[in-house]
C-alpha atoms as a PDB file:
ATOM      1  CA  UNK A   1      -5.388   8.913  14.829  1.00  0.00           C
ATOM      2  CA  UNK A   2      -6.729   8.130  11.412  1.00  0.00           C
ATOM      3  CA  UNK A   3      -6.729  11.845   8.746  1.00  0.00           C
ATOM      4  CA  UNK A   4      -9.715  10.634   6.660  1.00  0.00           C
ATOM      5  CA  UNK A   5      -9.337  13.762   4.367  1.00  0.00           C
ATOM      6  CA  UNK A   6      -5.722  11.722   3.394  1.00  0.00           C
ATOM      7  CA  UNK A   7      -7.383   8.855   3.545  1.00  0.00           C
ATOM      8  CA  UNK A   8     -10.379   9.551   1.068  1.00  0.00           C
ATOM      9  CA  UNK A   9      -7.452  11.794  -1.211  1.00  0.00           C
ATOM     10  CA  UNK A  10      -5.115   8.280  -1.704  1.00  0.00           C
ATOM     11  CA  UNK A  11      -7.893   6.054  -2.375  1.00  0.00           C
ATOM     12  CA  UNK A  12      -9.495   8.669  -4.643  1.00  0.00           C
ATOM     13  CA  UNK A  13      -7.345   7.066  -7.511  1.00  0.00           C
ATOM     14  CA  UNK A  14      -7.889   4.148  -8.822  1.00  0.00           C
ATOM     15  CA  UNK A  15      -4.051   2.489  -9.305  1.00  0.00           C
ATOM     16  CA  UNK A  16      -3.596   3.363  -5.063  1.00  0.00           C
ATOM     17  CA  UNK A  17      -6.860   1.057  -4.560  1.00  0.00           C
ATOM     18  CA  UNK A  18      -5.331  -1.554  -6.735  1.00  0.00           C
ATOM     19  CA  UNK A  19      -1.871  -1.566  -4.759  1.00  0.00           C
ATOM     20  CA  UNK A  20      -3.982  -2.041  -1.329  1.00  0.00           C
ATOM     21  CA  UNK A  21      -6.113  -5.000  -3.320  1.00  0.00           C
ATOM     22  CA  UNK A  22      -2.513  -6.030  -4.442  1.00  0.00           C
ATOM     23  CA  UNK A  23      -1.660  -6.222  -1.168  1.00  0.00           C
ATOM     24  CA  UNK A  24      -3.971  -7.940   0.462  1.00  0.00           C
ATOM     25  CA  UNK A  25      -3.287 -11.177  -0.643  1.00  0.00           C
ATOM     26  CA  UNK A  26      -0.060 -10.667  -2.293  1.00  0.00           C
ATOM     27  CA  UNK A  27       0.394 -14.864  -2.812  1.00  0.00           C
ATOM     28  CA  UNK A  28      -2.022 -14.038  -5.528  1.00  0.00           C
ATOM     29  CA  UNK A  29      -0.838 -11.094  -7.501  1.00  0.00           C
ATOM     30  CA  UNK A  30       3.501 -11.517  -6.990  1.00  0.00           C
ATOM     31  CA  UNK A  31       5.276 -14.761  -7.836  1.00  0.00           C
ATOM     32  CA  UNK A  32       7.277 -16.393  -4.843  1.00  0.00           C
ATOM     33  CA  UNK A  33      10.273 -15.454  -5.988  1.00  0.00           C
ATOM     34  CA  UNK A  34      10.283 -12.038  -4.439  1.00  0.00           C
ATOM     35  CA  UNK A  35      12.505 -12.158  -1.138  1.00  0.00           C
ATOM     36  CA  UNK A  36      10.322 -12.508   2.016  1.00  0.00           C
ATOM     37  CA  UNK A  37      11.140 -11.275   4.879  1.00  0.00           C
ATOM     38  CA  UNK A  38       7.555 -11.062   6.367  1.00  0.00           C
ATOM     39  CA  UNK A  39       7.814  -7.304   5.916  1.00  0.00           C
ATOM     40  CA  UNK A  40       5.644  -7.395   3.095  1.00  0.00           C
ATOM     41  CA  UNK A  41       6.171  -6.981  -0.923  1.00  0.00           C
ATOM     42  CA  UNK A  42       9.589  -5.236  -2.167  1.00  0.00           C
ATOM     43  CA  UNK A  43       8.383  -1.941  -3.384  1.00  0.00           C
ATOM     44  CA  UNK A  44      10.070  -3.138  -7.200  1.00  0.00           C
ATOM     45  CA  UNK A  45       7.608  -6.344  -7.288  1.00  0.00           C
ATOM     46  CA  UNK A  46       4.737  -3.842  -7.351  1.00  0.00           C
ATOM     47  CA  UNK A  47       6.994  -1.981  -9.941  1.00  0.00           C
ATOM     48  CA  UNK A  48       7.107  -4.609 -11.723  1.00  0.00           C
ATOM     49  CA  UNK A  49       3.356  -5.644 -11.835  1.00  0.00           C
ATOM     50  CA  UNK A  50       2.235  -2.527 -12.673  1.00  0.00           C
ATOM     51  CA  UNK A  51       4.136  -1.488 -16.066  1.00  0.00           C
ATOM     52  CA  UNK A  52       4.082   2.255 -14.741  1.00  0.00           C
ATOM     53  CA  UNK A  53       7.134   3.961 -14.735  1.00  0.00           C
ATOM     54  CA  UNK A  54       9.086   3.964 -11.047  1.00  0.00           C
ATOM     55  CA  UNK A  55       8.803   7.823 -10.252  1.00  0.00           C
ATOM     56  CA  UNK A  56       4.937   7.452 -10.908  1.00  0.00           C
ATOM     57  CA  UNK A  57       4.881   4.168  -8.534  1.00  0.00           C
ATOM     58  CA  UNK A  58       7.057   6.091  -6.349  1.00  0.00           C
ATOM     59  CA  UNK A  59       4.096   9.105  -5.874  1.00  0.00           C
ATOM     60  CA  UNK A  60       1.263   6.416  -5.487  1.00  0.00           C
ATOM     61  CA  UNK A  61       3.238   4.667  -2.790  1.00  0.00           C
ATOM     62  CA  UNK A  62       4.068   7.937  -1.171  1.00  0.00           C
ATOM     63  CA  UNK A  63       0.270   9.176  -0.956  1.00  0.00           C
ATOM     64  CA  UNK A  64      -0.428   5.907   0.750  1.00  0.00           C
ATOM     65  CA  UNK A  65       2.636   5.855   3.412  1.00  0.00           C
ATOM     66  CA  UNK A  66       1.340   9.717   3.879  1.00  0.00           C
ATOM     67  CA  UNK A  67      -2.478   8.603   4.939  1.00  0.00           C
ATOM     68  CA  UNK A  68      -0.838   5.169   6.693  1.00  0.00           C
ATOM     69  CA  UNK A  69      -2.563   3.123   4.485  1.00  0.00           C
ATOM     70  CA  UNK A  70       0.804   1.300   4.052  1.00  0.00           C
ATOM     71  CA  UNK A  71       3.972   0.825   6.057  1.00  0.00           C
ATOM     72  CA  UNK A  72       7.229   1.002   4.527  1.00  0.00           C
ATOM     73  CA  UNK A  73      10.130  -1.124   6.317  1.00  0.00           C
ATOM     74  CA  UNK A  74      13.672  -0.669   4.326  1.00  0.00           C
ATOM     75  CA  UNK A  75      16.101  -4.357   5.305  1.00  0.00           C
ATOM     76  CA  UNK A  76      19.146  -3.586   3.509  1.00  0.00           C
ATOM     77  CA  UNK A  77      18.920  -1.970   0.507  1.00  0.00           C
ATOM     78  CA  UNK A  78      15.387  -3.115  -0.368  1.00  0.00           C
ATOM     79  CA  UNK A  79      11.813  -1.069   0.810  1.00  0.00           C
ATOM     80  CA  UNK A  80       9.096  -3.515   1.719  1.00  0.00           C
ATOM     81  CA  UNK A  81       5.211  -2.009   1.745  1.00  0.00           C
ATOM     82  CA  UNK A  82       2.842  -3.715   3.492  1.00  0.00           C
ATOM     83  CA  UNK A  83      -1.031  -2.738   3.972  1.00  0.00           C
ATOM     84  CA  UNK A  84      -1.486  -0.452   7.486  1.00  0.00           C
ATOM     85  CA  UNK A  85      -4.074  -2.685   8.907  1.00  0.00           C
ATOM     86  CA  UNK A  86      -5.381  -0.862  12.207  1.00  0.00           C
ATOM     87  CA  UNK A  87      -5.526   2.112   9.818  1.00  0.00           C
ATOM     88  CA  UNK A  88      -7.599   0.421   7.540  1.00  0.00           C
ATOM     89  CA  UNK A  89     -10.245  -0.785  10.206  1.00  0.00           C
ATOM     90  CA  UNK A  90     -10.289   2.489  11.715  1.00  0.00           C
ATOM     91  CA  UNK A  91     -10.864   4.535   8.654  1.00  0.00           C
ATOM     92  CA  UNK A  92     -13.539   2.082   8.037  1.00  0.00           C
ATOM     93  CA  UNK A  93     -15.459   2.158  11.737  1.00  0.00           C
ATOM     94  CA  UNK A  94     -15.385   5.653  11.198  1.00  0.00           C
ATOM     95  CA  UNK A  95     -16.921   5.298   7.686  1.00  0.00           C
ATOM     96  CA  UNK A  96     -19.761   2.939   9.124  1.00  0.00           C
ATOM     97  CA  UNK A  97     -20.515   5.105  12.433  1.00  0.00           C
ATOM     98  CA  UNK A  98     -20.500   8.786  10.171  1.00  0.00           C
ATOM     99  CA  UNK A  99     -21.973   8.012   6.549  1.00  0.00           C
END
Protein backbone atom coordinates (compact mmCIF):
# COMPACT_ATOMS: atom_id res chain seq x y z
CA UNK A 1 0.00 0.00 0.00
CA UNK A 2 1.41 3.30 -1.09
CA UNK A 3 0.67 6.54 2.05
CA UNK A 4 0.60 9.37 -0.54
CA UNK A 5 0.23 11.96 2.35
CA UNK A 6 4.18 10.56 3.14
CA UNK A 7 4.72 10.44 -0.12
CA UNK A 8 3.75 14.11 -1.21
CA UNK A 9 5.48 15.27 2.59
CA UNK A 10 9.23 13.66 1.40
CA UNK A 11 9.14 14.93 -1.99
CA UNK A 12 7.82 18.29 -0.74
CA UNK A 13 11.59 19.28 -0.33
CA UNK A 14 13.63 19.87 -2.79
CA UNK A 15 17.24 18.05 -1.61
CA UNK A 16 14.79 14.49 -1.09
CA UNK A 17 13.82 14.97 -4.97
CA UNK A 18 17.43 15.40 -5.80
CA UNK A 19 18.55 12.12 -3.84
CA UNK A 20 15.71 10.08 -5.89
CA UNK A 21 17.14 11.97 -9.30
CA UNK A 22 20.57 10.97 -7.72
CA UNK A 23 19.49 7.76 -7.67
CA UNK A 24 18.19 7.00 -10.62
CA UNK A 25 21.07 6.76 -12.57
CA UNK A 26 23.65 6.78 -9.98
CA UNK A 27 26.64 5.89 -12.88
CA UNK A 28 26.08 9.53 -13.47
CA UNK A 29 26.15 11.43 -10.25
CA UNK A 30 28.83 8.86 -7.91
CA UNK A 31 32.26 7.89 -9.21
CA UNK A 32 32.88 4.00 -9.52
CA UNK A 33 34.81 3.82 -6.80
CA UNK A 34 32.02 3.41 -4.32
CA UNK A 35 31.74 -0.44 -3.36
CA UNK A 36 28.93 -2.18 -5.33
CA UNK A 37 27.22 -4.65 -4.16
CA UNK A 38 24.08 -4.18 -6.40
CA UNK A 39 22.30 -2.92 -3.29
CA UNK A 40 22.48 0.44 -4.43
CA UNK A 41 24.69 3.70 -3.36
CA UNK A 42 26.46 3.62 0.26
CA UNK A 43 24.44 6.09 2.17
CA UNK A 44 28.19 8.21 2.70
CA UNK A 45 28.56 8.58 -1.31
CA UNK A 46 25.35 10.63 -1.17
CA UNK A 47 27.05 12.26 1.95
CA UNK A 48 29.57 13.01 0.18
CA UNK A 49 27.89 14.58 -2.97
CA UNK A 50 25.83 16.64 -1.18
CA UNK A 51 28.20 18.89 1.17
CA UNK A 52 25.30 18.79 3.88
CA UNK A 53 26.21 17.82 7.12
CA UNK A 54 25.49 13.80 7.96
CA UNK A 55 22.67 14.28 10.68
CA UNK A 56 20.81 16.54 8.03
CA UNK A 57 21.43 13.69 5.22
CA UNK A 58 20.53 11.34 7.84
CA UNK A 59 16.69 13.12 8.26
CA UNK A 60 16.27 13.39 4.36
CA UNK A 61 17.10 9.73 3.97
CA UNK A 62 14.87 8.85 6.85
CA UNK A 63 11.67 10.76 5.40
CA UNK A 64 12.23 8.78 2.26
CA UNK A 65 12.78 5.09 3.87
CA UNK A 66 9.49 6.33 5.98
CA UNK A 67 7.19 6.91 2.62
CA UNK A 68 9.28 3.76 0.82
CA UNK A 69 10.55 5.88 -1.62
CA UNK A 70 13.93 4.20 -0.86
CA UNK A 71 15.13 0.90 0.55
CA UNK A 72 17.86 0.72 2.89
CA UNK A 73 19.96 -2.70 2.89
CA UNK A 74 22.95 -2.55 5.67
CA UNK A 75 26.09 -5.48 4.25
CA UNK A 76 28.48 -5.18 6.94
CA UNK A 77 28.99 -2.11 8.36
CA UNK A 78 27.90 -0.03 5.35
CA UNK A 79 23.87 1.18 4.56
CA UNK A 80 23.11 1.03 0.87
CA UNK A 81 19.81 3.22 -0.41
CA UNK A 82 18.40 2.39 -3.39
CA UNK A 83 15.17 4.05 -5.12
CA UNK A 84 11.71 1.90 -4.01
CA UNK A 85 10.64 1.31 -7.50
CA UNK A 86 7.04 -0.38 -7.26
CA UNK A 87 6.48 2.49 -4.81
CA UNK A 88 7.37 4.93 -7.18
CA UNK A 89 5.01 3.59 -10.05
CA UNK A 90 2.30 3.21 -7.71
CA UNK A 91 2.36 6.60 -6.17
CA UNK A 92 2.44 7.72 -9.68
CA UNK A 93 -0.75 5.51 -11.21
CA UNK A 94 -2.44 6.86 -8.41
CA UNK A 95 -1.35 10.44 -9.29
CA UNK A 96 -2.51 9.92 -13.04
CA UNK A 97 -5.97 8.05 -12.19
CA UNK A 98 -6.90 10.93 -9.10
CA UNK A 99 -5.47 14.47 -10.25
Amino acid sequence: MVDENLIHRALANPFRREILMWLKTPDKYFVRGYVDLGCGVPSNAIHSRSGLSQSTVSAHVAALVEARLLVSTRVSQWMFLARNEDVIRAFAEQITLHL
